[in-house]
Protein backbone atom coordinates (compact mmCIF):
# COMPACT_ATOMS: atom_id res chain seq x y z
CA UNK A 1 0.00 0.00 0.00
CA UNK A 2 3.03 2.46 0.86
CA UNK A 3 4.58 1.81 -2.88
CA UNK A 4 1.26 2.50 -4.34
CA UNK A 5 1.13 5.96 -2.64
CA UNK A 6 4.89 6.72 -3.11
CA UNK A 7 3.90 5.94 -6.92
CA UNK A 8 0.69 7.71 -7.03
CA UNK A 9 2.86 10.41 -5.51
CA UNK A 10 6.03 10.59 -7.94
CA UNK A 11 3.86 9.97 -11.42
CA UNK A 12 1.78 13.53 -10.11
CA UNK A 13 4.90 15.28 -9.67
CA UNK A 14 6.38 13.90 -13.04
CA UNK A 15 2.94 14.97 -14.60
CA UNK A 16 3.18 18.66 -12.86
CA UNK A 17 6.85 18.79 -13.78
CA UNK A 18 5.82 18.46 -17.32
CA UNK A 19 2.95 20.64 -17.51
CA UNK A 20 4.71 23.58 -15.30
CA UNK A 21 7.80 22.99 -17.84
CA UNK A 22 9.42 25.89 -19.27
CA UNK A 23 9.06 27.16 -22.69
CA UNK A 24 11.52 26.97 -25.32
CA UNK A 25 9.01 28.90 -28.38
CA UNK A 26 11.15 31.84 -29.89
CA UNK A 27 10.29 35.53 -28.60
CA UNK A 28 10.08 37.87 -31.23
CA UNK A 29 9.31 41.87 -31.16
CA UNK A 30 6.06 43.05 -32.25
CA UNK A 31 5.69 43.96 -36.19
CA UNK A 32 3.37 45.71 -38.58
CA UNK A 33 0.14 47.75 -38.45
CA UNK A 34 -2.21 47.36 -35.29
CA UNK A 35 -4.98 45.09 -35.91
CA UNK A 36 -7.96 48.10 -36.23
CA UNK A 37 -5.12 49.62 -38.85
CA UNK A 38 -5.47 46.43 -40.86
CA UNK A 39 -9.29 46.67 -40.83
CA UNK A 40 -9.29 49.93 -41.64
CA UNK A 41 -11.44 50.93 -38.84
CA UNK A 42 -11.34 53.68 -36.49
CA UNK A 43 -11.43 53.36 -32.53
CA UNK A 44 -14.99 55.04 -31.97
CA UNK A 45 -16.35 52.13 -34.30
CA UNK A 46 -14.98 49.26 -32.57
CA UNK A 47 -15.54 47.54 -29.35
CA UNK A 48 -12.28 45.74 -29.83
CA UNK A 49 -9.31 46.34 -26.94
CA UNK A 50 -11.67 48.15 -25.05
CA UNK A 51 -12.74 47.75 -20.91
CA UNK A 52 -15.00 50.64 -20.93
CA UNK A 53 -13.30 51.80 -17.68
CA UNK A 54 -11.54 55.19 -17.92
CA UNK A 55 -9.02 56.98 -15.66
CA UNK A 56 -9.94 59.52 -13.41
CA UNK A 57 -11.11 63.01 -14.64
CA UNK A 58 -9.00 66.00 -14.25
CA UNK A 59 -10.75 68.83 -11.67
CA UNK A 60 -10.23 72.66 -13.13
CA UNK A 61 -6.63 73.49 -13.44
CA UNK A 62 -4.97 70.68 -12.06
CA UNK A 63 -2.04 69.53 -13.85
CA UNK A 64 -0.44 66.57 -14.61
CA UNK A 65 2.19 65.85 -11.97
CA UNK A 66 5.78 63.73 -12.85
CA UNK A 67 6.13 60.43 -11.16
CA UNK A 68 9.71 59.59 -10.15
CA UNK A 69 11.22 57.30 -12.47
CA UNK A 70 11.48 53.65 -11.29
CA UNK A 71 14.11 51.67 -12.42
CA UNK A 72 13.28 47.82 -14.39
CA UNK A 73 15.88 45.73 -14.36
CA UNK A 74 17.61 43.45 -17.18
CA UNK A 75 18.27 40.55 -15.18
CA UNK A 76 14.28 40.46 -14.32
CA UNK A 77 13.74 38.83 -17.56
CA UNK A 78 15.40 35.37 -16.76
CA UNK A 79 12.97 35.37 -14.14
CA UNK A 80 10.15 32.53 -14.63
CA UNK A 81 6.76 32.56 -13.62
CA UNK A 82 4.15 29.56 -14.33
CA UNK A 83 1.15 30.93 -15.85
CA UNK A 84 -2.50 29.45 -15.26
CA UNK A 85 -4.71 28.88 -18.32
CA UNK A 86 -6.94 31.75 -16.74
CA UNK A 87 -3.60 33.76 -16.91
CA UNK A 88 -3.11 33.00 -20.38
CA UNK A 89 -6.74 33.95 -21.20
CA UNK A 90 -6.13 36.98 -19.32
CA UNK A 91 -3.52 38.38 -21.22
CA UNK A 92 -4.40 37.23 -24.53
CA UNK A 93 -8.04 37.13 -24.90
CA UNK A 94 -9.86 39.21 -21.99
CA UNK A 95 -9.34 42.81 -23.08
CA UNK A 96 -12.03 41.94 -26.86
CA UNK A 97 -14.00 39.07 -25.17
CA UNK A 98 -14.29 40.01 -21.13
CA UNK A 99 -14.44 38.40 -18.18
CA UNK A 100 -16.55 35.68 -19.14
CA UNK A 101 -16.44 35.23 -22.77
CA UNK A 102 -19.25 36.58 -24.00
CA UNK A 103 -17.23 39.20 -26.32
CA UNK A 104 -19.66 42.86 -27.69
CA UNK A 105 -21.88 41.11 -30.65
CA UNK A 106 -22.33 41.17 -33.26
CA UNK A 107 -18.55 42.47 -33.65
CA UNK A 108 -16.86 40.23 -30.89
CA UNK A 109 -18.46 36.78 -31.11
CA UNK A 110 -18.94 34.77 -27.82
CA UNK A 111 -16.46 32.19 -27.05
CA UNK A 112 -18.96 30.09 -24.76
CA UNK A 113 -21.43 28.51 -27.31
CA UNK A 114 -18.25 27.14 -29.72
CA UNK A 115 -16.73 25.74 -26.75
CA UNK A 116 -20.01 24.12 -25.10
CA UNK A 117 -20.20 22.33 -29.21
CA UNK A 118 -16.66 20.82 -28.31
CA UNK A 119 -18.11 18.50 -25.83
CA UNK A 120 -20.08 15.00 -26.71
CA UNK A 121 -21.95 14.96 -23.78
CA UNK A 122 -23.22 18.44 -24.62
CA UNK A 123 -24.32 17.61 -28.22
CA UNK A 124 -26.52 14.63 -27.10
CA UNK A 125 -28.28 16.61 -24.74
CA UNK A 126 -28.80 19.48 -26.65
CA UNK A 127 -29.92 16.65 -29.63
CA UNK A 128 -31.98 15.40 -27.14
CA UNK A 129 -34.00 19.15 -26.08
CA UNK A 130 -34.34 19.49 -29.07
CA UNK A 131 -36.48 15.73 -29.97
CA UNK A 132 -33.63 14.60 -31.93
CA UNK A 133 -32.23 11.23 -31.20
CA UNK A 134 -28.17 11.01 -32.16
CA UNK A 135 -25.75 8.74 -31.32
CA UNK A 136 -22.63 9.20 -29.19
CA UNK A 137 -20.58 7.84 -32.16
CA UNK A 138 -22.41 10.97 -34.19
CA UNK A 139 -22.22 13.75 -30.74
CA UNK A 140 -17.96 12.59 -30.58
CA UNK A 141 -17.96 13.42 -34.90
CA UNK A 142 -19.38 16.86 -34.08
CA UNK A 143 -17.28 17.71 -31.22
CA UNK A 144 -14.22 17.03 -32.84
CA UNK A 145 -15.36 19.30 -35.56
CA UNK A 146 -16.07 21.59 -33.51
CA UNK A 147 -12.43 21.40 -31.43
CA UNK A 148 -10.50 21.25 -34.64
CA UNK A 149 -12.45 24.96 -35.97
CA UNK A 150 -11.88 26.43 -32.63
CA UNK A 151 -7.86 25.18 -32.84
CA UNK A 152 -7.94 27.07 -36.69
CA UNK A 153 -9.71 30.12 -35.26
CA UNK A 154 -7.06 30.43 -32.15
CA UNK A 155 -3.85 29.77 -34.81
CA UNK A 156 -5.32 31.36 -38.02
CA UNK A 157 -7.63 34.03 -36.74
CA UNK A 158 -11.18 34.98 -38.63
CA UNK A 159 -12.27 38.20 -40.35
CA UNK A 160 -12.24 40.78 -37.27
CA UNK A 161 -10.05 38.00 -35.11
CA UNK A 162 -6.20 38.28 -35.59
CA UNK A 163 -3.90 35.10 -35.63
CA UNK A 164 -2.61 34.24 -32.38
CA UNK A 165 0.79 32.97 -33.79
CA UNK A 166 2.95 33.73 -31.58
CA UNK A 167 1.06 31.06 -28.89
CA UNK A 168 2.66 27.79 -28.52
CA UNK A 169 1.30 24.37 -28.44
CA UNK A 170 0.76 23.69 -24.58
CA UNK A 171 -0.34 27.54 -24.30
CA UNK A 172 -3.31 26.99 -26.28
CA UNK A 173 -4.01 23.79 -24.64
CA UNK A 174 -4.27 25.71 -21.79
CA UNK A 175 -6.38 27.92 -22.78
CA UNK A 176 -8.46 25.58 -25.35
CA UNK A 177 -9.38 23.95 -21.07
CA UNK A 178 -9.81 27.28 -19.24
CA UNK A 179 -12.33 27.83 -22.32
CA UNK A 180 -14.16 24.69 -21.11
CA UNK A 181 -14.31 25.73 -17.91
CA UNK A 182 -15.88 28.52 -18.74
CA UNK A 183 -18.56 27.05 -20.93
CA UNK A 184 -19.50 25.37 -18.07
CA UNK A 185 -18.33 21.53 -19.61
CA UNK A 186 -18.77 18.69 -17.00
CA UNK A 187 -14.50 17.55 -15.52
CA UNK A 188 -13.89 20.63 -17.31
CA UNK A 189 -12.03 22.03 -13.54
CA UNK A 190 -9.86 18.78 -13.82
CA UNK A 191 -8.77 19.37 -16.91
CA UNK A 192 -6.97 22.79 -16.19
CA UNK A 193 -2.94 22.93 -17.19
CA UNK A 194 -0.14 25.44 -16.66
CA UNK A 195 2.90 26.75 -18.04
CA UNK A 196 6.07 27.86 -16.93
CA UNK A 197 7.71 31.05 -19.06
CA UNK A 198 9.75 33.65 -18.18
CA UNK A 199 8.06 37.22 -17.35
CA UNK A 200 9.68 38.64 -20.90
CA UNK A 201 7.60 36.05 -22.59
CA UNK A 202 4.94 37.24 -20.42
CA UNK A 203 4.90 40.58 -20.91
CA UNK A 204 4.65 39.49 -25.52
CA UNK A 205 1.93 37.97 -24.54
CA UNK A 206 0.02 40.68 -23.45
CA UNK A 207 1.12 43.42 -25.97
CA UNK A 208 1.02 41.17 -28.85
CA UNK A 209 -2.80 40.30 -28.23
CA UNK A 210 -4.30 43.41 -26.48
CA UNK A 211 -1.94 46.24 -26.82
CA UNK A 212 -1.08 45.74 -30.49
CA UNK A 213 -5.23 45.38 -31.39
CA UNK A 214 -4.96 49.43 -31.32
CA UNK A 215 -1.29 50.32 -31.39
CA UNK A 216 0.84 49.63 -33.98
CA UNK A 217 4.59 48.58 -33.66
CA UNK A 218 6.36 51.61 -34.95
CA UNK A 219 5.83 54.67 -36.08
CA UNK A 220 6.70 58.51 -35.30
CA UNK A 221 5.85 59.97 -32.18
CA UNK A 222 2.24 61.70 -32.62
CA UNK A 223 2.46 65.55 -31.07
CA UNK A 224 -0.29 67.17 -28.84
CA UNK A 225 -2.50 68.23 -31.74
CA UNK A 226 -2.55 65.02 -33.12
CA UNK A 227 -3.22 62.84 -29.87
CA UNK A 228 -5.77 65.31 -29.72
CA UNK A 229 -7.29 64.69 -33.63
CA UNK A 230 -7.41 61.05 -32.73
CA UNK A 231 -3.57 59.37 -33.66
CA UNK A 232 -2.52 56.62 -31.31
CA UNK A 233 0.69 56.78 -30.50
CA UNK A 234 3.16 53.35 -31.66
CA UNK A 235 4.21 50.68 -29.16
CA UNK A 236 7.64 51.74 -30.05
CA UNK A 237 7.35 55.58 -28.67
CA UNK A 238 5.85 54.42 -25.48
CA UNK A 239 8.90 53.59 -23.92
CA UNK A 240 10.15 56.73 -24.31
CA UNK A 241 6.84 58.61 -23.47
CA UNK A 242 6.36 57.22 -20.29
CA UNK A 243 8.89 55.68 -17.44
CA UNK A 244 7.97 52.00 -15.49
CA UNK A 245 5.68 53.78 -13.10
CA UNK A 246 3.26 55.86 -15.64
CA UNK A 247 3.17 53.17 -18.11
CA UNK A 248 1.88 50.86 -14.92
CA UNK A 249 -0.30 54.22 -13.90
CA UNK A 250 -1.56 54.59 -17.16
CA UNK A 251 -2.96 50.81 -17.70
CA UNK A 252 -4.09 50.22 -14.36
CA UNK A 253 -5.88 52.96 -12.98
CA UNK A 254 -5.56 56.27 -15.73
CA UNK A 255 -3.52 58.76 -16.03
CA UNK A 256 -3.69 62.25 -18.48
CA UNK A 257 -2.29 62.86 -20.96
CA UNK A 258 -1.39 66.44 -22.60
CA UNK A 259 -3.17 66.85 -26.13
CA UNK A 260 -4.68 69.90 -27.85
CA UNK A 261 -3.85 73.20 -29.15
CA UNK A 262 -2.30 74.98 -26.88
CA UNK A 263 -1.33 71.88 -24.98
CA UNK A 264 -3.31 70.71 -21.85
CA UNK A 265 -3.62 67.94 -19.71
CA UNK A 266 -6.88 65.63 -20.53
CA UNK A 267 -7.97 61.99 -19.56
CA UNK A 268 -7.58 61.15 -23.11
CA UNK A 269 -9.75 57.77 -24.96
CA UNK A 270 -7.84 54.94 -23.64
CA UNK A 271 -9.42 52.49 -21.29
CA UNK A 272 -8.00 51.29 -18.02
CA UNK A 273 -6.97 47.52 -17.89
CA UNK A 274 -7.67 46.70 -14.04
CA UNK A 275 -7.78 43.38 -14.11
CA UNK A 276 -3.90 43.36 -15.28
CA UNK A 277 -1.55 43.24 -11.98
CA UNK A 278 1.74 45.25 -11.82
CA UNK A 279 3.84 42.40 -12.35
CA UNK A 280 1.95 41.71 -15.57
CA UNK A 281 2.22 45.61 -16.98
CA UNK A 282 5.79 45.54 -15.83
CA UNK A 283 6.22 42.17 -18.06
CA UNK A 284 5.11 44.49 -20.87
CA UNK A 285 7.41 47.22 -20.34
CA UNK A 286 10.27 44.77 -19.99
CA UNK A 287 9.26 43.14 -23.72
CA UNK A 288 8.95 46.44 -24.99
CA UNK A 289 12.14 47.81 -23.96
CA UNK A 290 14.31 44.07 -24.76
CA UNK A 291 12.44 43.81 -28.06
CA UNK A 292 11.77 47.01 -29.73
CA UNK A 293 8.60 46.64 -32.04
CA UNK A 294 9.42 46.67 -35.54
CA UNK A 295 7.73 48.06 -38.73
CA UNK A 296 6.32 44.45 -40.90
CA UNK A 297 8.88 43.40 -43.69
CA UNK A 298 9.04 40.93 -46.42
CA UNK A 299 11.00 38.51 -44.03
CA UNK A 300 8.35 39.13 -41.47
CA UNK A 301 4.95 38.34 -43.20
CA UNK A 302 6.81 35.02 -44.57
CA UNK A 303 8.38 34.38 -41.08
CA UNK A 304 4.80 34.86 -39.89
CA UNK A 305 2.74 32.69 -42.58
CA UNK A 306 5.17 29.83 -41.91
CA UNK A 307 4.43 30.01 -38.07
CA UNK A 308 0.75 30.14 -38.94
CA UNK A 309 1.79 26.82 -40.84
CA UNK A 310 3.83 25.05 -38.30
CA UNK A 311 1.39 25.78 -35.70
CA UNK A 312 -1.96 24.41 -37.56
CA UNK A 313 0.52 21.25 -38.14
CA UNK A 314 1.12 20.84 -34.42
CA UNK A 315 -2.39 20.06 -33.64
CA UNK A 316 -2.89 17.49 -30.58
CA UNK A 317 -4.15 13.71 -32.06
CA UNK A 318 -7.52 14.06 -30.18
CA UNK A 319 -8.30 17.38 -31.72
CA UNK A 320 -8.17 16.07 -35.08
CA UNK A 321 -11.00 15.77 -37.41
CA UNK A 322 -11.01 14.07 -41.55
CA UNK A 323 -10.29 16.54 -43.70
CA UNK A 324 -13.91 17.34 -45.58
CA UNK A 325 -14.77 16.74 -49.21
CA UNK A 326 -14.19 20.38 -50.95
CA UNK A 327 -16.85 21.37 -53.81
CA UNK A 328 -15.32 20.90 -57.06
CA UNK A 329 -15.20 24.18 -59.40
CA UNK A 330 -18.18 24.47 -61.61
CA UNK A 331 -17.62 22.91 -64.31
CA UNK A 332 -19.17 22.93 -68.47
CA UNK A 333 -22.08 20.78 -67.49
CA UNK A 334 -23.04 23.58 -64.33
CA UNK A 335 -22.58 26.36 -66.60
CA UNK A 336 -24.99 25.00 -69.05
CA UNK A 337 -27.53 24.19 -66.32
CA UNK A 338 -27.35 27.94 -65.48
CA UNK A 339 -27.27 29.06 -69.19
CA UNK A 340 -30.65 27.19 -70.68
CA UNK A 341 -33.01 28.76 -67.69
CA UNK A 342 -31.37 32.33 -68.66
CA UNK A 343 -31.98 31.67 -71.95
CA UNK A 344 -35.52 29.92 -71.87
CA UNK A 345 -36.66 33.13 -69.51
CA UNK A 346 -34.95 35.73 -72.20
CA UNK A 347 -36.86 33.72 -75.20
CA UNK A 348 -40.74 33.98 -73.00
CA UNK A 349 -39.82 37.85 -72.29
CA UNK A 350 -39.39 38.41 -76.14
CA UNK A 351 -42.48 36.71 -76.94
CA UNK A 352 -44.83 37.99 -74.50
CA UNK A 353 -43.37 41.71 -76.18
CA UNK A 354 -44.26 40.64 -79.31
CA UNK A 355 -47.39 39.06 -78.50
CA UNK A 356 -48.08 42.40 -76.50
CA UNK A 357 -47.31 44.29 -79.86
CA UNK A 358 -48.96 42.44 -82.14
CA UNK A 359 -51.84 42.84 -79.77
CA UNK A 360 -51.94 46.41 -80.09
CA UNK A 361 -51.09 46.96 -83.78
CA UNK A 362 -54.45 44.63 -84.13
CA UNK A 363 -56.59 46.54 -82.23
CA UNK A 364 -55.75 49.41 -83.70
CA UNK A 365 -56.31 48.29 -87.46
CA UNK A 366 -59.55 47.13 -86.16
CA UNK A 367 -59.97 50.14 -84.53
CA UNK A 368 -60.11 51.72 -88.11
CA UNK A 369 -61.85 49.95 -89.96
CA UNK A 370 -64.42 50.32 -87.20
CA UNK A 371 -64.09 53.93 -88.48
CA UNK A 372 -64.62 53.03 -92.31
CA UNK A 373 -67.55 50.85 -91.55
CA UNK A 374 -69.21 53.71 -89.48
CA UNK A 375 -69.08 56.11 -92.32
CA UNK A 376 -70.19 53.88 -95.06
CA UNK A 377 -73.25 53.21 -93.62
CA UNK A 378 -73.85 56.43 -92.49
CA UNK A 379 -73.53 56.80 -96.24
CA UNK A 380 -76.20 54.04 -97.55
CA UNK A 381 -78.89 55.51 -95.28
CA UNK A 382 -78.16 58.67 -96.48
CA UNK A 383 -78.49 57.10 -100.05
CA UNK A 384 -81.66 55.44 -99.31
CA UNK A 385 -83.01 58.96 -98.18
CA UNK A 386 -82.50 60.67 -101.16
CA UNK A 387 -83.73 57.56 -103.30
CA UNK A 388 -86.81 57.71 -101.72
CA UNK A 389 -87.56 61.36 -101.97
CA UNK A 390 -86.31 61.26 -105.79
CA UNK A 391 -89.70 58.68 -106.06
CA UNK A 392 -92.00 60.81 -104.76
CA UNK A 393 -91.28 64.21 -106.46
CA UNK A 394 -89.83 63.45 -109.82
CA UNK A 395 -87.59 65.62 -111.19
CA UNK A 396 -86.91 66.54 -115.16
CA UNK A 397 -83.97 65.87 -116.57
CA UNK A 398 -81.38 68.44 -116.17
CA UNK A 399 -78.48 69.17 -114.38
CA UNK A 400 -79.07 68.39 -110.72
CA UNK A 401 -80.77 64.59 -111.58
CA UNK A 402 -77.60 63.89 -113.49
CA UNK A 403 -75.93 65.35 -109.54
CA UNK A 404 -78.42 62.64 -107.84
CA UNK A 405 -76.85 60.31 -110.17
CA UNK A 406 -73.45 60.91 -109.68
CA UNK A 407 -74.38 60.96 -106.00
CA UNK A 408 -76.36 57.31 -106.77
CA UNK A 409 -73.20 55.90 -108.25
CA UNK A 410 -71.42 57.12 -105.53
CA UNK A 411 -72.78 55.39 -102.75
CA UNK A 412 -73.18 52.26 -104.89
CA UNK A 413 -69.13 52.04 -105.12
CA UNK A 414 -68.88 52.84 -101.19
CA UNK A 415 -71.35 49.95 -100.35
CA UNK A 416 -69.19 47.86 -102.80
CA UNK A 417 -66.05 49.07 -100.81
CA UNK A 418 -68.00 48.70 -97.49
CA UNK A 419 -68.69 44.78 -98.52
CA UNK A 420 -64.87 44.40 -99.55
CA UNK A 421 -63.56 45.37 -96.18
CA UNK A 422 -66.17 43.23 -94.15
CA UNK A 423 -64.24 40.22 -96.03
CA UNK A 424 -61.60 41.75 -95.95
CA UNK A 425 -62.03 41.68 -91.84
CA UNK A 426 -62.88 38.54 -91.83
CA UNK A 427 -60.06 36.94 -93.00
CA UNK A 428 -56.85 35.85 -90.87
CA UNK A 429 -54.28 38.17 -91.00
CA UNK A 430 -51.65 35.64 -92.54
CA UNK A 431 -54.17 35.18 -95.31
CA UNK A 432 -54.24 38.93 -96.30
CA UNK A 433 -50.71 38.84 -96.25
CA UNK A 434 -50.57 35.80 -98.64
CA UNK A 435 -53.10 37.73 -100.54
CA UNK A 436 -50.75 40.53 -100.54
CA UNK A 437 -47.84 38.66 -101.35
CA UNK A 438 -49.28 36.78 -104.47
CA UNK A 439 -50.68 40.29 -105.69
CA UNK A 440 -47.46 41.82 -105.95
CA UNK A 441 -45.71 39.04 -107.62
């Protein structure tokens, strides 16, 4: 019984040894544009990098008053500290989603529903509210899906969500099961691992994934006026802007900052980061001053892709899902399939115009002839009226009876013509244009 213990014993010190190992992944300055930069969007339109706590406000002609410098030293950076997976989410992912993972939707997505899908048990009994029977064999396919696009969204990023390169394998482990704690996931609090880094590594943890979301890593220093018109100073200036104790002062609890024409001391737009602890700001400052943030390069962006590579190929076994069949391109027999409904709808709209004209140019001719018929009988019964007065009051010969004559003959050839279009009515268009046809051959 004593072995067993003294076993038990040494295999959860091994296993604590190895978690709580140090970190050998490469530390490397910060590069490039700041994230809202790359989206092209401004800091009043984003809820990104943001606590929505600000410093203290100024009262009436108070001024900003120097802090004494405080010293950081070089040697603090071999220093190690074991960091928590609730550290690690801390620094790298509380300042766009909070506390508790919800994130500011629609532009931060919560982190709690994709992680709650990364569970089997949690997929039957959401199957199961819902009157669907699944499988466990089916809830274990879905949850691995669901790990292995939360692993690509933490390595690769999204479309507002930067890549989180510079994380290493156990780091996002760690994380990947503080996540599941917060979700709420059953043996998710058993689950929880740790790393041991040094505070340098720390400190790039924190400016890389919150600092850098709003700063960029070099630039010129921006003057009064233009910290006033909206310009956020570089990572690289702030060094130099501020000493140990007013860059801690300034994340932590607020400080002012002089902006304006003519120059005055204000609260300024950045938020205060009070969950942070000293020892975590100071890890920043000590990054920032051992690494200087560079502007991106050619050898960066490649540097970068091929970590974005390495890490997506360092994905744990149990996290791994079948790569999915991927659509083929459309191909001749697709584009046809689109092509014959185009045309066949083209084809109907052309002859439901012409139908439509046709139509029209019809009833008008009808319209006419309508007309013609009108007046021609108008005609005959005006005929008949002078025939019958001509009976009863004969008239020599002379000059006006050969008139009523004319007139007689007249009327004769327009009830002739008046009998000529009625056929001529009557018949089918196609025939009168046979008719036609024939006549002028």
């Amino acid at each position: 019984m004593m072995k067993r213990l003294v076993l038990t014993w040494a295999l959860s010190l091994s296993a604590l040894g190895q978690s709580a190992r140090p970190e050998s992944f490469p530390i490397t300055p910060a590069e490039g544009e700041s994230w809202l930069n790359h989206l092209h969007r401004s800091f009043q339109e984003t809820s990104m990098g943001k606590s929505y706590h600000l410093g203290p406000l100024l009262a009436r002609g108070e001024k900003e008053s120097p802090d004494p410098p405080q010293q950081w030293s070089r040697q603090s950076a071999s220093q190690m500290v074991i960091l928590h997976g609730s550290d690690l989410y801390r620094l790298n992912c509380w300042g766009c989603h909070g506390e508790f993972g919800l994130g500011v939707p629609p532009e931060i997505n919560s982190v709690i529903n994709p992680t709650r899908a990364t569970s089997t048990q949690l997929v039957m009994e959401r199957m199961k509210n819902r009157g669907m029977d699944m499988s466990r064999a089916d809830a274990a396919q879905l949850a691995n899906q669901a790990k292995a696009a939360l692993l690509q969204r933490l390595h690769k990023g999204g479309t507002d969500m930067p890549a989180f390169s510079h994380l290493s394998e156990p780091e996002i482990r760690a994380i990947v099961n503080y996540l599941r704690q917060l979700a709420e996931i059953p043996g998710a609090e058993k689950q929880q691992a740790m790393v041991k880094e040094s505070r340098v590594r720390a400190g790039e943890h924190l400016v890389k994934s919150t600092c850098h979301i709003c700063h960029s890593a070099a630039g010129p220093n921006p003057d009064a006026q233009q910290l006033f018109d909206g310009v956020i100073p570089p990572l690289n200036t702030l060094t130099t802007r501020t000493n140990l104790l007013q860059f801690e002062q300034k994340i932590r609890r607020g400080a002012p900052i002089v902006m304006g024409t003519p120059p005055s001391a204000s609260r300024g737009r950045m938020p205060v980061f009070d969950y942070l602890s000293e020892e975590e700001v100071a890890d920043a400052y000590l990054y920032l001053k051992l690494y200087p943030p560079e502007p991106a390069s050619v050898d960066v962006a490649v540097a970068t892709v091929k970590r974005n590579q390495a890490a997506s190929e360092i994905m744990p076994l149990e996290f791994r899902v079948e790569p999915t069949n991927v659509a083929p391109l459309v191909n001749a027999r697709d584009t046809t399939t689109i092509i014959f409904p185009v045309a066949a709808e083209i084809f109907t709209a052309l002859l439901l115009i012409g139908g439509l004209s046709f139509t029209f140019l019809e009833i008008r001719r009808l319209t006419v002839l309508s007309e013609r018929r009108k007046i021609l009988v108008t005609s005959q019964e005006r005929a008949a009226v002078l025939a019958s007065q001509s009976e009863k009051q004969p008239v020599p010969h002379s000059a006006s009876s050969d008139k009523v004559a004319s007139e007689t003959a007249e009327m004769d050839h327009a009830q002739a013509l008046q009998h000529e279009d009625y056929r001529t009515f009557e018949s089918s268009w196609l025939s009168r244009w046979l008719k036609e046809v024939d006549e002028a051959a």
